[in-house]
C-alpha atoms as a PDB file:
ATOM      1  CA  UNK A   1       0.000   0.000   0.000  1.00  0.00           C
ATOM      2  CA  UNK A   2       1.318   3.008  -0.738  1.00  0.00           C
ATOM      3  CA  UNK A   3      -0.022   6.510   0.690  1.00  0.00           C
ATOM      4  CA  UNK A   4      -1.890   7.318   3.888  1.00  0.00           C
ATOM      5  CA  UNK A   5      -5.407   7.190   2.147  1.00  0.00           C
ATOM      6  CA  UNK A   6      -5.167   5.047  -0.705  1.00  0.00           C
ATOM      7  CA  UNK A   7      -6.441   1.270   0.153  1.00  0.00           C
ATOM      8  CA  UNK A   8      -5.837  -1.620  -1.708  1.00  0.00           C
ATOM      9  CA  UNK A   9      -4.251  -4.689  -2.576  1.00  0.00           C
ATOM     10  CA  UNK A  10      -1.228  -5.068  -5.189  1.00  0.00           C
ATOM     11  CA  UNK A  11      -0.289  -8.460  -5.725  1.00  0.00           C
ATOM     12  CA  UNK A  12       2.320  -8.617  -8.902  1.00  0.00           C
ATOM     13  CA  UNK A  13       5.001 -11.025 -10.048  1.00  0.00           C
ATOM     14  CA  UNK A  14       3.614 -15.045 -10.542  1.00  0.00           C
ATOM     15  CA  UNK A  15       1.994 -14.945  -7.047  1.00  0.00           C
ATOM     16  CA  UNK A  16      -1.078 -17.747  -6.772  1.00  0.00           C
ATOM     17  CA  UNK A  17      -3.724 -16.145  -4.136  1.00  0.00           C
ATOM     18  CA  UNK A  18      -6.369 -18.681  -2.935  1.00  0.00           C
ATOM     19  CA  UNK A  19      -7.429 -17.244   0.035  1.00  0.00           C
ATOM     20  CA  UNK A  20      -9.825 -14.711   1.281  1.00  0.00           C
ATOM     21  CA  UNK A  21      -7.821 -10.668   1.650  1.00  0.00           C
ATOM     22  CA  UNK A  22      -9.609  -7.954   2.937  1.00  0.00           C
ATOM     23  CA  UNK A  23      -8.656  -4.128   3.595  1.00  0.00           C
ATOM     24  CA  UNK A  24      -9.629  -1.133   5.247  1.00  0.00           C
ATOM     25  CA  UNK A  25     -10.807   0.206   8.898  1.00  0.00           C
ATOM     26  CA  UNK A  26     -11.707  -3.030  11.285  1.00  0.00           C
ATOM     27  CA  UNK A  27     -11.955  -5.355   9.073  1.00  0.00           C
ATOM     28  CA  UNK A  28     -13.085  -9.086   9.703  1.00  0.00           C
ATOM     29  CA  UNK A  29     -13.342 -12.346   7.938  1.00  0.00           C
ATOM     30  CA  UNK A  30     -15.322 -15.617   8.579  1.00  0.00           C
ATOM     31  CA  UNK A  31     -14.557 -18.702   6.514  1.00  0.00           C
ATOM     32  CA  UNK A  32     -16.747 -21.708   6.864  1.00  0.00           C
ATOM     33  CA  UNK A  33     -15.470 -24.758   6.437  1.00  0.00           C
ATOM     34  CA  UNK A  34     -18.458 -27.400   6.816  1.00  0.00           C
ATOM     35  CA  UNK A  35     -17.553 -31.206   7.496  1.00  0.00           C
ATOM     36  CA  UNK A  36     -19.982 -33.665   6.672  1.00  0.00           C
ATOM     37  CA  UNK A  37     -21.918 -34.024   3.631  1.00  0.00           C
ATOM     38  CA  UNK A  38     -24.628 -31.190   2.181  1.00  0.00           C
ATOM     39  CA  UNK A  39     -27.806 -31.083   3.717  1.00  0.00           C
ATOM     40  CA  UNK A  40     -29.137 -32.449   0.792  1.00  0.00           C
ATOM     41  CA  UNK A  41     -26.614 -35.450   0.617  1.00  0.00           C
ATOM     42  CA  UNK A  42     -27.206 -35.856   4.168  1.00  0.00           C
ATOM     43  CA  UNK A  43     -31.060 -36.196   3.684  1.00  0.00           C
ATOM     44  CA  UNK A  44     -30.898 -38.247   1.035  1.00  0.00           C
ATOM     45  CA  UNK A  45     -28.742 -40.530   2.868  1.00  0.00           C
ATOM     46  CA  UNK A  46     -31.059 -41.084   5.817  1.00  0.00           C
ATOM     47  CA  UNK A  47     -33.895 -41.532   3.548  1.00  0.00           C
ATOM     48  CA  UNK A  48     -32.111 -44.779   1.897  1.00  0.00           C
ATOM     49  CA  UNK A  49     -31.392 -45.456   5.336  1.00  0.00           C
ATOM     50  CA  UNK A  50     -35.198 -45.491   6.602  1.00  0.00           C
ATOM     51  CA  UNK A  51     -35.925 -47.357   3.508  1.00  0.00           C
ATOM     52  CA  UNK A  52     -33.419 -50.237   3.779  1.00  0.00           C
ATOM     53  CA  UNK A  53     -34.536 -50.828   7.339  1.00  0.00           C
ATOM     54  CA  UNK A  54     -38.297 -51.080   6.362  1.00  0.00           C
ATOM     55  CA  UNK A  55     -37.799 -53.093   3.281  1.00  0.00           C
ATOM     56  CA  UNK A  56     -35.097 -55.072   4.901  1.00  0.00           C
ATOM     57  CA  UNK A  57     -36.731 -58.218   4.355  1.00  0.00           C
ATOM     58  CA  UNK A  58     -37.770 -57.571   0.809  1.00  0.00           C
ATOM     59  CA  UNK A  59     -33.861 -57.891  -0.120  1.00  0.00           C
ATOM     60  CA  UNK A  60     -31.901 -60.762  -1.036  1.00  0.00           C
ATOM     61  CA  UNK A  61     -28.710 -59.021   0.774  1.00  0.00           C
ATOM     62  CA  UNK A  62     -29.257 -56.507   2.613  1.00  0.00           C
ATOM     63  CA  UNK A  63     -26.855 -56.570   4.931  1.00  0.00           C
ATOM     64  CA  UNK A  64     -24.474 -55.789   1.907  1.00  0.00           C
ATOM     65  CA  UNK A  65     -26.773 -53.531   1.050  1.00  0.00           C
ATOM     66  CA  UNK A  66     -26.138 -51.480   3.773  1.00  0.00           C
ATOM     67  CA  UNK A  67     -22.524 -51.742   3.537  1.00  0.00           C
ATOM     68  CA  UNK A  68     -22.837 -50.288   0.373  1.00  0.00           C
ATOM     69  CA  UNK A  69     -25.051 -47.381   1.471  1.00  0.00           C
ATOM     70  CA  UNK A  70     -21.995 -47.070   4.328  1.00  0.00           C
ATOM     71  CA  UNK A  71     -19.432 -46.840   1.786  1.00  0.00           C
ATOM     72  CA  UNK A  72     -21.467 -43.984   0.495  1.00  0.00           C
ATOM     73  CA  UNK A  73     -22.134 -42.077   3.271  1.00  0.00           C
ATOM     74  CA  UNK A  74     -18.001 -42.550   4.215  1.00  0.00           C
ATOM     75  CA  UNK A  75     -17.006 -40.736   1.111  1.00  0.00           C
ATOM     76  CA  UNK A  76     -19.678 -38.218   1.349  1.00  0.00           C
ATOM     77  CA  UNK A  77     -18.684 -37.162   4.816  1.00  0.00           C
ATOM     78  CA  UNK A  78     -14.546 -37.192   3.554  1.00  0.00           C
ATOM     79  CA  UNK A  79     -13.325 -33.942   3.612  1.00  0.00           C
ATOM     80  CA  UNK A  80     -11.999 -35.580  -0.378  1.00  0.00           C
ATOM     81  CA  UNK A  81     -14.953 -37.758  -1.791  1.00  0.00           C
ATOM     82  CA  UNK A  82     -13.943 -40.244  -4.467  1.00  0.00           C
ATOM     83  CA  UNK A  83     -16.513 -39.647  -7.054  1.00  0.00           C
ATOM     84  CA  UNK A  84     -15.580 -43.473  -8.802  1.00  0.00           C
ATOM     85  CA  UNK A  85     -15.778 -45.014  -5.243  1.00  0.00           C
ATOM     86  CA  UNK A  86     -19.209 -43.440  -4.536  1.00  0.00           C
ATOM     87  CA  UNK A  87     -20.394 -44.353  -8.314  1.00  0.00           C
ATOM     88  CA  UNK A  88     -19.531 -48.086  -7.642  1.00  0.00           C
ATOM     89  CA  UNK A  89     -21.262 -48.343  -4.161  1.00  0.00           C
ATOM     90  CA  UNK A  90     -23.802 -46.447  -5.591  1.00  0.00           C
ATOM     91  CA  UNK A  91     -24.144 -49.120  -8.375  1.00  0.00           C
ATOM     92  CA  UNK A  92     -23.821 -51.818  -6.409  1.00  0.00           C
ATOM     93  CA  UNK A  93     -26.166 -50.484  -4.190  1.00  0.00           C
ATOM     94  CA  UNK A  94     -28.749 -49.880  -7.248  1.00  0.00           C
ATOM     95  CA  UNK A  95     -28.382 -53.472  -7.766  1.00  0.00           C
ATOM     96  CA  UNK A  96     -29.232 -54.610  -4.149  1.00  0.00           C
ATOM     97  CA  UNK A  97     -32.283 -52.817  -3.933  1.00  0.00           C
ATOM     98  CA  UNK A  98     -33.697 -52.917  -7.540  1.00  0.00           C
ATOM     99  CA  UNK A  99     -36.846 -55.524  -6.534  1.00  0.00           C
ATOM    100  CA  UNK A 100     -38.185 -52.612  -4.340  1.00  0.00           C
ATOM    101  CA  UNK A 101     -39.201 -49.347  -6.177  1.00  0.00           C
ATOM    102  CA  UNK A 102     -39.322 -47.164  -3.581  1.00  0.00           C
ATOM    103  CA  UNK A 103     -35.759 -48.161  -2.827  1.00  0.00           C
ATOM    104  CA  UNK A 104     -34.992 -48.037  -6.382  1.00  0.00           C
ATOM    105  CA  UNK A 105     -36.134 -44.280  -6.715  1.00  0.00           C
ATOM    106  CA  UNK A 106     -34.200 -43.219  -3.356  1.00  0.00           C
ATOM    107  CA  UNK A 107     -30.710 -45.024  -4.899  1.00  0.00           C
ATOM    108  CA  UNK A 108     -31.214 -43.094  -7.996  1.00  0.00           C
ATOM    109  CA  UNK A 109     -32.488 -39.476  -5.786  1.00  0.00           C
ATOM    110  CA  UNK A 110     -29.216 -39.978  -3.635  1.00  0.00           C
ATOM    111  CA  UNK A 111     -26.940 -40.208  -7.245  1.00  0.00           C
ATOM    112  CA  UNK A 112     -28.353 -37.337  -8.483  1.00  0.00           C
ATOM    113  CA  UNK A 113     -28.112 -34.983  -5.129  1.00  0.00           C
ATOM    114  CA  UNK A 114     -24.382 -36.808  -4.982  1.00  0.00           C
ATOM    115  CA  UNK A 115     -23.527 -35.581  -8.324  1.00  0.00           C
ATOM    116  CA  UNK A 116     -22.818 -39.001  -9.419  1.00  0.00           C
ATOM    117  CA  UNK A 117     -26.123 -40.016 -11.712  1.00  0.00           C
END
């Protein structure tokens, strides 16, 4: 900064600024870094989750099915999701629950709000 009134940031030569700057008189900045999936994700999670539970014994596996739907929700609540991980326990998971509509609709729901389908 140069001069008593003059405000501003100069940022020259190959510098690489990612981060929040701020000037002036009492200044203050908030980041938010928020763990955990989206609400969304997070919704559509425990909806696949109510739905496993009551059409538990509609499934041919669904103890793997719930593995699967755990493999999910791990990635989703990284702080570094693995979009091809998700997509193949989201697949698999597809799979599981395909004899039950319902189910069916809330796999393909929780792609979608993932980003995945």
């Amino acid at each position: 900064m140069t001069g008593h009134g003059e405000r501003g940031v100069s940022i020259g030569g190959s510098a690489n600024v990612s981060g929040q700057i701020a000037t002036g008189d009492n200044v203050t900045q908030n980041q938010q870094i928020n763990a955990g999936p989206a609400p969304d994700v997070a919704e559509a999670l425990a909806n696949v989750e109510r739905l496993l539970e009551a059409h538990a014994a509609e499934l041919d596996e669904p103890g793997r099915a719930r593995r699967d739907l755990a493999d999910i929700r791990e990635e989703a609540e990284s702080g570094d999701a693995d979009p091809e991980r998700m997509e193949g326990a989201l697949v698999r998971l597809g799979r599981r629950v395909a004899g039950v509509a319902v189910l069916t609709e809330a796999v393909q729901q929780l792609a979608v709000t993932a980003g995945i389908g």
